[in-house]
Protein backbone atom coordinates (compact mmCIF):
# COMPACT_ATOMS: atom_id res chain seq x y z
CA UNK A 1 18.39 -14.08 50.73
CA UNK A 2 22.38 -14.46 49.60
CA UNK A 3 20.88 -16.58 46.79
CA UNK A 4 18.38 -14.30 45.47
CA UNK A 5 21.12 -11.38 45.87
CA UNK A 6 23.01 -13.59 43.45
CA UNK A 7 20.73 -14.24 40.91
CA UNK A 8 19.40 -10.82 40.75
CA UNK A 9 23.14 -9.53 40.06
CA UNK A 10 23.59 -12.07 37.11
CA UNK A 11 24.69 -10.17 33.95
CA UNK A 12 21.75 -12.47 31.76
CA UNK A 13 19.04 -11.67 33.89
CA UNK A 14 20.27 -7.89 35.13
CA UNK A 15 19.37 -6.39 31.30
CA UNK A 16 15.87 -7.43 31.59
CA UNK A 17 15.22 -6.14 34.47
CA UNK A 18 16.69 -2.52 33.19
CA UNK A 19 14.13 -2.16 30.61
CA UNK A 20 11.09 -3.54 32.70
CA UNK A 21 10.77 -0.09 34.01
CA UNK A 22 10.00 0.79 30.24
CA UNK A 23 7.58 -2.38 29.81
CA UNK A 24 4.09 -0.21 28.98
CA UNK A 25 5.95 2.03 26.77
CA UNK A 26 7.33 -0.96 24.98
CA UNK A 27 4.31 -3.41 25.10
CA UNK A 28 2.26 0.05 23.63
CA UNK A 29 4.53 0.90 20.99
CA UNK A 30 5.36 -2.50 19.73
CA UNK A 31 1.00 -2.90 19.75
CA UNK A 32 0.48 0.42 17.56
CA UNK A 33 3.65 -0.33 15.29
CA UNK A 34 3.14 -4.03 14.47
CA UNK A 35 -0.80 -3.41 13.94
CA UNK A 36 0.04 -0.84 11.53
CA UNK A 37 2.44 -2.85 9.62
CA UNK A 38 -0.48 -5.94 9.74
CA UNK A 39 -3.09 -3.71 8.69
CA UNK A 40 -1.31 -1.80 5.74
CA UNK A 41 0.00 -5.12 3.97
CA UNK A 42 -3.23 -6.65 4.08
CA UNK A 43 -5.07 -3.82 2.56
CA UNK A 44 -2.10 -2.41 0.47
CA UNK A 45 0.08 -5.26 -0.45
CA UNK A 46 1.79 -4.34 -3.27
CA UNK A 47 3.46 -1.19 -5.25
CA UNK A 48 1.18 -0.79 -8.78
CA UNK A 49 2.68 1.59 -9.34
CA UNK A 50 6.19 -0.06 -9.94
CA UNK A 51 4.30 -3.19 -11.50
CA UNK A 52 2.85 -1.35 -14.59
CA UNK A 53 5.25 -2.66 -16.84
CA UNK A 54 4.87 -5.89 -17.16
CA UNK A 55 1.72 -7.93 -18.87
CA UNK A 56 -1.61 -6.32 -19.12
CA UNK A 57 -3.37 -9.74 -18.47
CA UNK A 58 -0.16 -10.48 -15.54
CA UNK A 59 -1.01 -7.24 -13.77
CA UNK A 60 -5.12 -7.77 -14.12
CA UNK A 61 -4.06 -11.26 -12.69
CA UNK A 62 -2.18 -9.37 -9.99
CA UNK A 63 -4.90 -7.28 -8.80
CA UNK A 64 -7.74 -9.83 -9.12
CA UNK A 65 -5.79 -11.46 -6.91
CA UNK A 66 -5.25 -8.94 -3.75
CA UNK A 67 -8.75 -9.40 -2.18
CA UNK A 68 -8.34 -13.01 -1.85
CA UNK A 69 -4.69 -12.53 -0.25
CA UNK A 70 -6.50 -10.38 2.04
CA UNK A 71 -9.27 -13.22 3.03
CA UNK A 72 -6.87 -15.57 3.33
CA UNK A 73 -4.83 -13.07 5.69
CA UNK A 74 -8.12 -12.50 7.48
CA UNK A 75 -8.81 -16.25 8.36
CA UNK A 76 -4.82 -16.53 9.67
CA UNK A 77 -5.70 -13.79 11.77
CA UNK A 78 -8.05 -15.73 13.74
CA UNK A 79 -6.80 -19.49 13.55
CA UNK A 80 -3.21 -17.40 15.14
CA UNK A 81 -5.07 -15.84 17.67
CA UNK A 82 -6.97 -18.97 18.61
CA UNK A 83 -4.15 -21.02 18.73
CA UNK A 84 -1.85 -18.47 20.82
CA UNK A 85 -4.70 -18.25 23.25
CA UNK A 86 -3.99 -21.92 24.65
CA UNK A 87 -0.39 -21.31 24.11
CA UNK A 88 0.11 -18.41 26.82
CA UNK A 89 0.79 -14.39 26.15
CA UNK A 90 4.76 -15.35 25.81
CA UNK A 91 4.11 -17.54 22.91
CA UNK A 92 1.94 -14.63 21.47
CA UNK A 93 5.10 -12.87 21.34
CA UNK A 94 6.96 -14.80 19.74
CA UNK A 95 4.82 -15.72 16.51
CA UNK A 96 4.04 -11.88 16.20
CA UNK A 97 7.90 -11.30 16.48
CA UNK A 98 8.72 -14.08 14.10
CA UNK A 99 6.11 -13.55 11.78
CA UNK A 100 7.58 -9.54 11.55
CA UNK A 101 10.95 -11.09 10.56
CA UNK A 102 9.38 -13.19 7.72
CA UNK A 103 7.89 -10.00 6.64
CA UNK A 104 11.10 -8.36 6.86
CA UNK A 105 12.96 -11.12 4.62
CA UNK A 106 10.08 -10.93 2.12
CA UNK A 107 10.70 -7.27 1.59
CA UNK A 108 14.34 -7.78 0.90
CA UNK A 109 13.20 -10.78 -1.79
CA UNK A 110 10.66 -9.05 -3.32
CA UNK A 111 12.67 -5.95 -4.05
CA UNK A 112 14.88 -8.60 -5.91
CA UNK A 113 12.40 -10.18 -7.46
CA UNK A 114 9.81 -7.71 -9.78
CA UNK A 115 8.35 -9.78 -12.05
CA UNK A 116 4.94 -10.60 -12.24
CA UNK A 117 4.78 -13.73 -11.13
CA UNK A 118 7.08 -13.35 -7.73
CA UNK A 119 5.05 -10.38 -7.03
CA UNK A 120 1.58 -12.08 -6.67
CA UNK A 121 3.74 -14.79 -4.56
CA UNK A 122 5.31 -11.90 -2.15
CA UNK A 123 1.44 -10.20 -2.59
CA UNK A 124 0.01 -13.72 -0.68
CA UNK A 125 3.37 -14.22 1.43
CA UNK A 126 2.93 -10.87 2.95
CA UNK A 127 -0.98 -11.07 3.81
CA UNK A 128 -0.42 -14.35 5.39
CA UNK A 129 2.11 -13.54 7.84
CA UNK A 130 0.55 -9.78 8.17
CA UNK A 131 -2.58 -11.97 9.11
CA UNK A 132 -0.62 -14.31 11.61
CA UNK A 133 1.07 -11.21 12.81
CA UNK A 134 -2.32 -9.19 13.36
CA UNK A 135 -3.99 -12.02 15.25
CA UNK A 136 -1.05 -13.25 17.51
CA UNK A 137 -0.46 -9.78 18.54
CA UNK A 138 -4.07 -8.90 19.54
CA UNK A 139 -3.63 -12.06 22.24
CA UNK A 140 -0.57 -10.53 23.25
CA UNK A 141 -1.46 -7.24 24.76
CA UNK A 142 -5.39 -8.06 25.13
CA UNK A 143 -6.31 -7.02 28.54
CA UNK A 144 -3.62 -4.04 29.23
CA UNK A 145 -5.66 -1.11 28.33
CA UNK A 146 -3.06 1.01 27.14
CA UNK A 147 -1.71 -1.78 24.82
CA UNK A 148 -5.09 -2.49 23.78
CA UNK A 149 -5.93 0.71 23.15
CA UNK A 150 -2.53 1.15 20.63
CA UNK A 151 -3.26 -2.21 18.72
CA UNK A 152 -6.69 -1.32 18.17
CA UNK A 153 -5.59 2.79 16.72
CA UNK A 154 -2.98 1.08 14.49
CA UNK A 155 -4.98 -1.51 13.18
CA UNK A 156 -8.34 0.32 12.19
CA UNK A 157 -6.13 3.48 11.22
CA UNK A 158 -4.67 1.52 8.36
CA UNK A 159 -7.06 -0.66 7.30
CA UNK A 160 -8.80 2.57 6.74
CA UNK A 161 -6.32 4.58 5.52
CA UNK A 162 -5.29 1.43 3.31
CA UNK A 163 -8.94 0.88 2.03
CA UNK A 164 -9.84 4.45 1.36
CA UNK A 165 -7.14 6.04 -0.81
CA UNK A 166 -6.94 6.28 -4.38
CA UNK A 167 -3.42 5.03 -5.74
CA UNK A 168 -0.85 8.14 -6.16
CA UNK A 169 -0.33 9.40 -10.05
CA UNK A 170 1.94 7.03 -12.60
CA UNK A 171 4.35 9.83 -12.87
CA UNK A 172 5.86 9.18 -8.53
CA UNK A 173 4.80 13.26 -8.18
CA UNK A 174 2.47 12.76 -5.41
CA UNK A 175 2.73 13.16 -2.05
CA UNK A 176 5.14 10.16 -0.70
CA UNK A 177 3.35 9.68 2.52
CA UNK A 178 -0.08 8.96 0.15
CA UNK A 179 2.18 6.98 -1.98
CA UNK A 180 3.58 4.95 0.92
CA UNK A 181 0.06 4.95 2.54
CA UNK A 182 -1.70 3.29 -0.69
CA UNK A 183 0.54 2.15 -2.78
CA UNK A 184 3.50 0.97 -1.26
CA UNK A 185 4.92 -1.98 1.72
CA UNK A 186 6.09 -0.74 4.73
CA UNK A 187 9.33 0.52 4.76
CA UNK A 188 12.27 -1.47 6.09
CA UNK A 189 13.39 0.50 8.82
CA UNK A 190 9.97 0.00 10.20
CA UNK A 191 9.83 -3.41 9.87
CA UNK A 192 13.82 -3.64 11.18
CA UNK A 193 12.20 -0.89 14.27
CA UNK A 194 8.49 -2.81 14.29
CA UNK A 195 10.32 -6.55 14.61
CA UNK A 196 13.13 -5.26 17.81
CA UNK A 197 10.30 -3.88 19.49
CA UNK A 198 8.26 -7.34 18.99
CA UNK A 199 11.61 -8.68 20.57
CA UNK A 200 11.58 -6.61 23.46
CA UNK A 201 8.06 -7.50 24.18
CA UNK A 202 9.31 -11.33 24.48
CA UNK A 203 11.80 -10.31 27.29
CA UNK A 204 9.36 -8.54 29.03
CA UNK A 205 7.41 -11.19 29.32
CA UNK A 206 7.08 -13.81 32.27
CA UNK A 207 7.32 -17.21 31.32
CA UNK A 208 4.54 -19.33 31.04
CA UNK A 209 5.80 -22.95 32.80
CA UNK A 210 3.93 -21.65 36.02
CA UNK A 211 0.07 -21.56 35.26
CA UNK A 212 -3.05 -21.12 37.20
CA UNK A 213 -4.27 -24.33 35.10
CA UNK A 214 -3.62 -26.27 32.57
CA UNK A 215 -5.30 -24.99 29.35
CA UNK A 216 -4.73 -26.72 25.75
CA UNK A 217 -8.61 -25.57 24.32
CA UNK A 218 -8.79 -24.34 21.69
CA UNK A 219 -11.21 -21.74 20.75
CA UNK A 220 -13.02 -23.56 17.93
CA UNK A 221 -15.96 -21.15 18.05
CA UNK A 222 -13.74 -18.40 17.63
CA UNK A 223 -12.49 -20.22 13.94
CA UNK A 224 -15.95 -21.45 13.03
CA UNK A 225 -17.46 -17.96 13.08
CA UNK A 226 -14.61 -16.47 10.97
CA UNK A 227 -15.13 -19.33 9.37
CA UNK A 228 -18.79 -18.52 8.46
CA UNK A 229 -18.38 -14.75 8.11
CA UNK A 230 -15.53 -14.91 5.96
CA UNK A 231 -16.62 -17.82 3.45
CA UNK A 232 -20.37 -16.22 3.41
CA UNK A 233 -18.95 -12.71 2.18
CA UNK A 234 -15.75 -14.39 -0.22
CA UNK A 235 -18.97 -16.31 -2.18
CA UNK A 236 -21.37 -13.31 -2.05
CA UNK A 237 -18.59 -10.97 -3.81
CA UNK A 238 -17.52 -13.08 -6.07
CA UNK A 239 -20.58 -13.92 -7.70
CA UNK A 240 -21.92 -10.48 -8.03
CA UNK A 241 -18.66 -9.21 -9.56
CA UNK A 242 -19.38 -11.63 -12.29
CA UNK A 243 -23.37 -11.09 -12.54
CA UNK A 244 -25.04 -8.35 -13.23
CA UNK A 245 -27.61 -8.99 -9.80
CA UNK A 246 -31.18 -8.37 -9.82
CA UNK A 247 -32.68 -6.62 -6.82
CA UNK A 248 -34.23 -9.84 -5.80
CA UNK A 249 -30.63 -11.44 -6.29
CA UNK A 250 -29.46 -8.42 -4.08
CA UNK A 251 -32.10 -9.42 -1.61
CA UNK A 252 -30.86 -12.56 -1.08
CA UNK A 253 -27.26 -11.75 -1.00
CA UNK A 254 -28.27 -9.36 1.85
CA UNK A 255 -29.95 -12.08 3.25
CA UNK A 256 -27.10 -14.49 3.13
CA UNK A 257 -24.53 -11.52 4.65
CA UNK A 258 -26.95 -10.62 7.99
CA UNK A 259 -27.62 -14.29 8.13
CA UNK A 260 -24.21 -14.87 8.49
CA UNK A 261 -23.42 -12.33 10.67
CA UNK A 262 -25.67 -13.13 12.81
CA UNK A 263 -24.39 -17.17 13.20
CA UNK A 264 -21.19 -15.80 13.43
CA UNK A 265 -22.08 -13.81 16.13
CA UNK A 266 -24.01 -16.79 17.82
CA UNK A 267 -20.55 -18.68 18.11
CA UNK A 268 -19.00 -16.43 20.04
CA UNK A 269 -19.20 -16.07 23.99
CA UNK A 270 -21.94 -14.37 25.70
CA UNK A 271 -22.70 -11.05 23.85
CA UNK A 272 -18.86 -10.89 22.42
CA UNK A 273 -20.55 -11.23 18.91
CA UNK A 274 -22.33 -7.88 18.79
CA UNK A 275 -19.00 -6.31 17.90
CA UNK A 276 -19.09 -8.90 14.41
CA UNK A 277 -22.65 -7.35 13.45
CA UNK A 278 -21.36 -3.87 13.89
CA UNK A 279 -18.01 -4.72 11.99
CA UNK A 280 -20.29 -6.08 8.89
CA UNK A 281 -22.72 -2.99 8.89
CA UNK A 282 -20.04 -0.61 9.01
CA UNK A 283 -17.68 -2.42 6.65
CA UNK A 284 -20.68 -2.28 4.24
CA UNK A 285 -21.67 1.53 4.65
CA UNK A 286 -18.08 2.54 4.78
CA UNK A 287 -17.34 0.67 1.20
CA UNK A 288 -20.84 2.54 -0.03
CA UNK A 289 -19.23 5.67 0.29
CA UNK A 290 -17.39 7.72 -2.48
CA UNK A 291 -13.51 8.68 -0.93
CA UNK A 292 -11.33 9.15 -3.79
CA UNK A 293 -10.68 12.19 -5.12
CA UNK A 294 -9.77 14.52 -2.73
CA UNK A 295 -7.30 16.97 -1.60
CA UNK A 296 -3.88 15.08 0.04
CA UNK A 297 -3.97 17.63 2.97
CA UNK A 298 -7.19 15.46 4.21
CA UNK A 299 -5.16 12.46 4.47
CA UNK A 300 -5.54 12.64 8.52
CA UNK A 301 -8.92 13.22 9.06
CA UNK A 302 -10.28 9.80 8.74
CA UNK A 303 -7.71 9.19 11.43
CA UNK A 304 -8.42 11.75 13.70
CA UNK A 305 -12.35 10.59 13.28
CA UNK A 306 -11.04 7.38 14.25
CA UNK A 307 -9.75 8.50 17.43
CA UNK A 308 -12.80 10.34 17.89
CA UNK A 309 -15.59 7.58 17.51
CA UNK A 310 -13.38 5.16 19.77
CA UNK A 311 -13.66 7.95 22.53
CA UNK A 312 -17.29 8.36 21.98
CA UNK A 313 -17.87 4.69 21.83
CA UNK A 314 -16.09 4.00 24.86
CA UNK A 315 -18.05 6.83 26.77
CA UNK A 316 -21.36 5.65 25.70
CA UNK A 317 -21.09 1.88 25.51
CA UNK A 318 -24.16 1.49 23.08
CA UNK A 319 -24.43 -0.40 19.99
CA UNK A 320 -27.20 1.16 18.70
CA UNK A 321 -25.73 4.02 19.02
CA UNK A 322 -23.24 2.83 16.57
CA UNK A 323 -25.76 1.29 14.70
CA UNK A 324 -27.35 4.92 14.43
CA UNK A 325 -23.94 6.36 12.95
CA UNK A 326 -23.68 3.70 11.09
CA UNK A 327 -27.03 3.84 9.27
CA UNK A 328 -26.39 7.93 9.14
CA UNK A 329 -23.48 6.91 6.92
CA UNK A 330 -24.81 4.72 4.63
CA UNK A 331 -28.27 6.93 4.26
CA UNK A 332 -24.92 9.67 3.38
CA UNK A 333 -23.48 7.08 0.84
CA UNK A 334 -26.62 6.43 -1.00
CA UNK A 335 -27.65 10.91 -1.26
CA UNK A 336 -24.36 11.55 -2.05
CA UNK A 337 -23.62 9.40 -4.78
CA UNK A 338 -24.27 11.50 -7.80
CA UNK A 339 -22.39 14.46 -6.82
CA UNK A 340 -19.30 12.72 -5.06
CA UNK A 341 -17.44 13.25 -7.80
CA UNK A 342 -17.95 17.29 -8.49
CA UNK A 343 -17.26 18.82 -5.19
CA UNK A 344 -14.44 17.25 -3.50
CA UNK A 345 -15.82 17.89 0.00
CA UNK A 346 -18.55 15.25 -0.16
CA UNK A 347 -15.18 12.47 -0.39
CA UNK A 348 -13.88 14.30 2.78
CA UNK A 349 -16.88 14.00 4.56
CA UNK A 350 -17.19 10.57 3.40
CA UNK A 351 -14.00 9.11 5.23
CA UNK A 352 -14.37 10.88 8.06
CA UNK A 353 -18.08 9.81 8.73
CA UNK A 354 -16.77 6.37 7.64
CA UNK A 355 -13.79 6.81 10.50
CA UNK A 356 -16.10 7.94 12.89
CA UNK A 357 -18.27 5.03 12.54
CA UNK A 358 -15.66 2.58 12.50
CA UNK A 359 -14.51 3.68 16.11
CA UNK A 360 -17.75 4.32 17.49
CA UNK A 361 -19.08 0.49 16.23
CA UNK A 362 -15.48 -0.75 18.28
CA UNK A 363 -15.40 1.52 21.36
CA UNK A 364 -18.77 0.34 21.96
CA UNK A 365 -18.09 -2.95 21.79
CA UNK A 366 -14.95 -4.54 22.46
CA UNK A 367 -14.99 -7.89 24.02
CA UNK A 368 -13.37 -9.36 26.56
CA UNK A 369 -11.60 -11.94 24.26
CA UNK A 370 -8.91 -11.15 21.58
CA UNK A 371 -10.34 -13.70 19.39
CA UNK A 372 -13.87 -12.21 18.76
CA UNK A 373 -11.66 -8.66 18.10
CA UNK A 374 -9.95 -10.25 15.18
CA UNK A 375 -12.88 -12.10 13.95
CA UNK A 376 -14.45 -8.54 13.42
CA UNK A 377 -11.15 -6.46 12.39
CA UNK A 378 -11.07 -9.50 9.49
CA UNK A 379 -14.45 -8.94 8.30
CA UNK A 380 -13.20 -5.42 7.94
CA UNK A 381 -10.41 -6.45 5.52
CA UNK A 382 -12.15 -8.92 3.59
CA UNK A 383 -14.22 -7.11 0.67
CA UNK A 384 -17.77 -7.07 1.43
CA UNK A 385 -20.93 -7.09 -0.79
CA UNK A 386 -21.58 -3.71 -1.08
CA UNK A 387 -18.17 -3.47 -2.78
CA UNK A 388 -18.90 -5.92 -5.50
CA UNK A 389 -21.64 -4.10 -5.92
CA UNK A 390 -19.93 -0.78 -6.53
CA UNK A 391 -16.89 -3.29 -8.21
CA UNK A 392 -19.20 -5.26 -10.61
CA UNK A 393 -18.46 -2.07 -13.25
CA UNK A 394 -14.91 -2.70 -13.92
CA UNK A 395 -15.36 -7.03 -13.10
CA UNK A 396 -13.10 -6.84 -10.08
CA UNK A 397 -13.69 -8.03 -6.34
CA UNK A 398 -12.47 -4.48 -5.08
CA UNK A 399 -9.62 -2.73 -7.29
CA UNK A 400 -10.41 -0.71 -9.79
CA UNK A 401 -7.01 0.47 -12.29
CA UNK A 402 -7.40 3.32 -9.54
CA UNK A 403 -7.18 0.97 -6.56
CA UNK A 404 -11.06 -0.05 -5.83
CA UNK A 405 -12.23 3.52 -5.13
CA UNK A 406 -12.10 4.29 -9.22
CA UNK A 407 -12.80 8.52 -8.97
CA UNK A 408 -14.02 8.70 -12.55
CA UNK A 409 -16.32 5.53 -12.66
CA UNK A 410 -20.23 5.52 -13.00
CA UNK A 411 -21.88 5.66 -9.30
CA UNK A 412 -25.14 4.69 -8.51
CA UNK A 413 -26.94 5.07 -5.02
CA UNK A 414 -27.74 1.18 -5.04
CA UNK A 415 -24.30 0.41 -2.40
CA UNK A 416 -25.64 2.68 -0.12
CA UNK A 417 -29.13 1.55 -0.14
CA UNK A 418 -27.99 -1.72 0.39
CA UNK A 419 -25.53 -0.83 3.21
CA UNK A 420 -28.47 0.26 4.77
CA UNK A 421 -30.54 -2.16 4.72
CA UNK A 422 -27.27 -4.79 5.95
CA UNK A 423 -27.32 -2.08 9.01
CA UNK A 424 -30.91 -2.54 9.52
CA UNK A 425 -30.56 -6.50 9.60
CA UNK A 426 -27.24 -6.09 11.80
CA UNK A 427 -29.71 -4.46 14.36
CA UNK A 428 -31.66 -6.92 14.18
CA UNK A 429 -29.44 -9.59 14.95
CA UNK A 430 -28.09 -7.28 17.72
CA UNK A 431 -31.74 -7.39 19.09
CA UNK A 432 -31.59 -11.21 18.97
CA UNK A 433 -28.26 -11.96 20.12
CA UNK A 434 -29.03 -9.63 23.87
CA UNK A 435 -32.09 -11.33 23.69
CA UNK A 436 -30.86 -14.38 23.65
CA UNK A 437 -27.99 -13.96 25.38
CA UNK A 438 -28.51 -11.72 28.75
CA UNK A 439 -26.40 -9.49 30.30
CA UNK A 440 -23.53 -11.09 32.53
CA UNK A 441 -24.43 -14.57 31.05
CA UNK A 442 -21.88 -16.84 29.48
CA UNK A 443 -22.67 -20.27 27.47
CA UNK A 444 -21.72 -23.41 29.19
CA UNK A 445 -19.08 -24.56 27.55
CA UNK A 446 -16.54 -20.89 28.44
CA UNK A 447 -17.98 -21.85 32.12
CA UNK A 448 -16.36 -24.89 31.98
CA UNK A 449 -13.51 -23.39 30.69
CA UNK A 450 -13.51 -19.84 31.64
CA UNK A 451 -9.66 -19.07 30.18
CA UNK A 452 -10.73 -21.03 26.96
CA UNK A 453 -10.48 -17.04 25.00
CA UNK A 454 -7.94 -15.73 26.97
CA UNK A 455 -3.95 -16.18 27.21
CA UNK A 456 -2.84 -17.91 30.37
CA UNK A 457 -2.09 -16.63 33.34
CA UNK A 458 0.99 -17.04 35.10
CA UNK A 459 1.65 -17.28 38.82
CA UNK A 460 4.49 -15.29 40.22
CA UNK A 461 7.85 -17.79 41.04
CA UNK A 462 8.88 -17.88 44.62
């Protein structure tokens, strides 16, 4: 007793056990504020707007290369949050910490450095520790609801505010919270606020020398279906943004995408991969839509959709529910597509059906593991088919000179067509995959390792 009265009065350990009264809030926080800053330099990397100067041909270079800074961000993601997994929930915290602090360096160096050249550098340093950051983090506060809950708000709510907003006018008039939103890196006192809270979250932690078991598996099925779902829709887009498709060659890009999904699905625990065929319909119908332009005062809707599908999601628990919304939304995209452009409330609609569907797809869905929840938040921030088909106009991947969403460029209902037929074959594989894989059932290799997609659990000292 005199000897724990001791300990428990020593100045290093006192200050940790202030603020543990303030854990959730912390944990929650530091889950909504690093997800945000993930999710907004993956799909927003870098400041056009400041960047016009230089080199035609440099800045065409630039933007060609932003969607593969973003796949390459995506796979980190998931080979981080495998590799945390077997490391423990502490060790989570401190790669998402550290990688925060790289971020936070790279800002200072690329404000120094504003030439072409360092730019697409900074543009690839940024999505690979946002990716690293993204992933780690998601094994950190897996499995406390209200943490969860946070990482998965901030994530989606920038990835979608990132992918759907046109970039703000040449002239730095427009509204600065659009600017920052689409055009611009995080700024530094969020980074400097995002990275101590990150910090915090290490202290709070337990450490991890005490374990239930040893664990040092990896989740390799985790990495091979990123693996397949990524590389599948990286080769799809950039052919057709260099070929003018056929519908047959359309066909069997479509083909390609569901087939993938569905493998990727396959490689993932029990019925964890349903959430990876949801994530590709929707990412497809969302990118069919037309967002951009519309009025800055609608900047929070998709957001407050957001929030909106997760609750209905979680209530209902049905993926073909989702699926439904989903399908509604591409069906929307491909009716729509002709008069997007001359009333400004068909955009509106447009991002708020696409934020709907986007939290419906993950309330209904989310798995157990935080490694098949970043495999399908990546396949939302790699550029999918349907947007090389909308991107095959200007011969980009997914920027247009007006971001990718170009306001003024020629539509054609074809996307949404197509994003409704991926749905249709995302069902499908749904079907297949609960077929396959029944209710409560788990393949036996996670029986034999049951913590294999989990962080480890620590046993209380004493």
């Amino acid at each position: 007793m005199g000897a724990r009265f001791a300990l428990a009065h020593q100045p290093g350990i006192a200050a940790p056990l202030s603020i543990r009264r303030y854990a959730v809030s912390i944990e929650t926080l530091a889950a909504l504020l690093g997800a945000v800053v993930a999710g907004l330099l993956l799909m927003a990397p870098l400041d056009l707007g400041g960047a016009t100067a230089g080199p035609v041909l440099q800045l065409d270079l630039l933007v060609l290369n932003m969607p593969r800074a973003a796949a390459a961000g995506a796979a980190l993601a998931v080979v981080s949050a495998a590799l945390v997994v077997a490391l423990g929930r502490r060790s989570a915290w401190i790669t998402a910490c550290g990688s925060a602090v790289m971020l936070l360096v790279d800002q200072f160096w690329n404000r120094g450095a504003p030439t072409m050249d360092s730019l697409t550098t900074a543009n690839y340093i940024d999505s690979m520790f946002a990716g690293i950051l993204l992933g780690a983090l998601a094994v950190a506060v897996f499995g406390k609801p209200l943490a969860t809950a946070a990482f998965l708000i901030g994530a989606l709510g920038s990835i979608l505010v990132g992918d759907q907003t046109s970039l703000p006018p040449a002239d730095g008039q427009g509204n600065p919270l659009i600017q920052l939103a689409s055009a611009g890196t995080p700024p530094v006192w969020l980074l400097l606020l995002t990275a101590a809270l990150l910090a915090a979250g290490i202290v709070l932690q337990q450490p991890d020398s005490v374990t239930e078991e040893e664990t040092t598996d990896l989740a390799i099925g985790t990495i091979l279906s990123a693996l397949v779902v990524i590389t599948a829709t990286v080769l799809s887009t950039e052919w057709f943004v260099r070929h003018a498709g056929t519908l047959v060659q359309i066909g069997a890009a479509i083909a390609v995408t569901v087939g993938a999904a569905v493998l990727a699905a396959l490689l993932l625990p029990g019925r964890e991969g349903t959430l990876v065929l949801l994530a590709v319909a929707v990412a497809n119908a969302g990118s069919a839509i037309i967002a951009v332009p519309r009025p800055d005062w609608t900047a929070p809707f998709p957001v407050l959709a957001l929030l909106a599908g997760l609750a209905a999601g979680r209530a209902r628990r049905s993926p073909w529910l989702a699926l439904a919304v989903t399908g509604a939304l591409a069906v929307f995209a491909a009716g729509t597509a002709d008069l997007a452009h001359q009333y400004s409330v068909i955009p509106v609609l447009g991002v708020v059906g696409t934020g709907f569907a986007i939290g419906c797809c993950f309330g209904a869905a989310v798995p157990k593991g935080a490694g098949s929840a970043v495999v399908a938040i990546a396949v939302l921030i790699v550029p999918c088919l349907v947007v090389a088909l909308r991107g095959s106009d200007f011969g980009r991947v997914a920027y247009s000179p007006r971001w990718y969403r170009d306001p003024t460029g020629v539509v054609s209902a074809m996307p949404g067509w197509s994003a409704l037929v991926v749905t249709l074959g995302c069902a499908a594989g749904v079907y297949l995959l609960w077929r396959i894989r029944p209710a409560g059932a788990a393949p036996a290799a996670l029986l034999a390792a049951p913590h294999a997609d989990e962080p480890r659990k620590v046993l209380p000292r004493g």
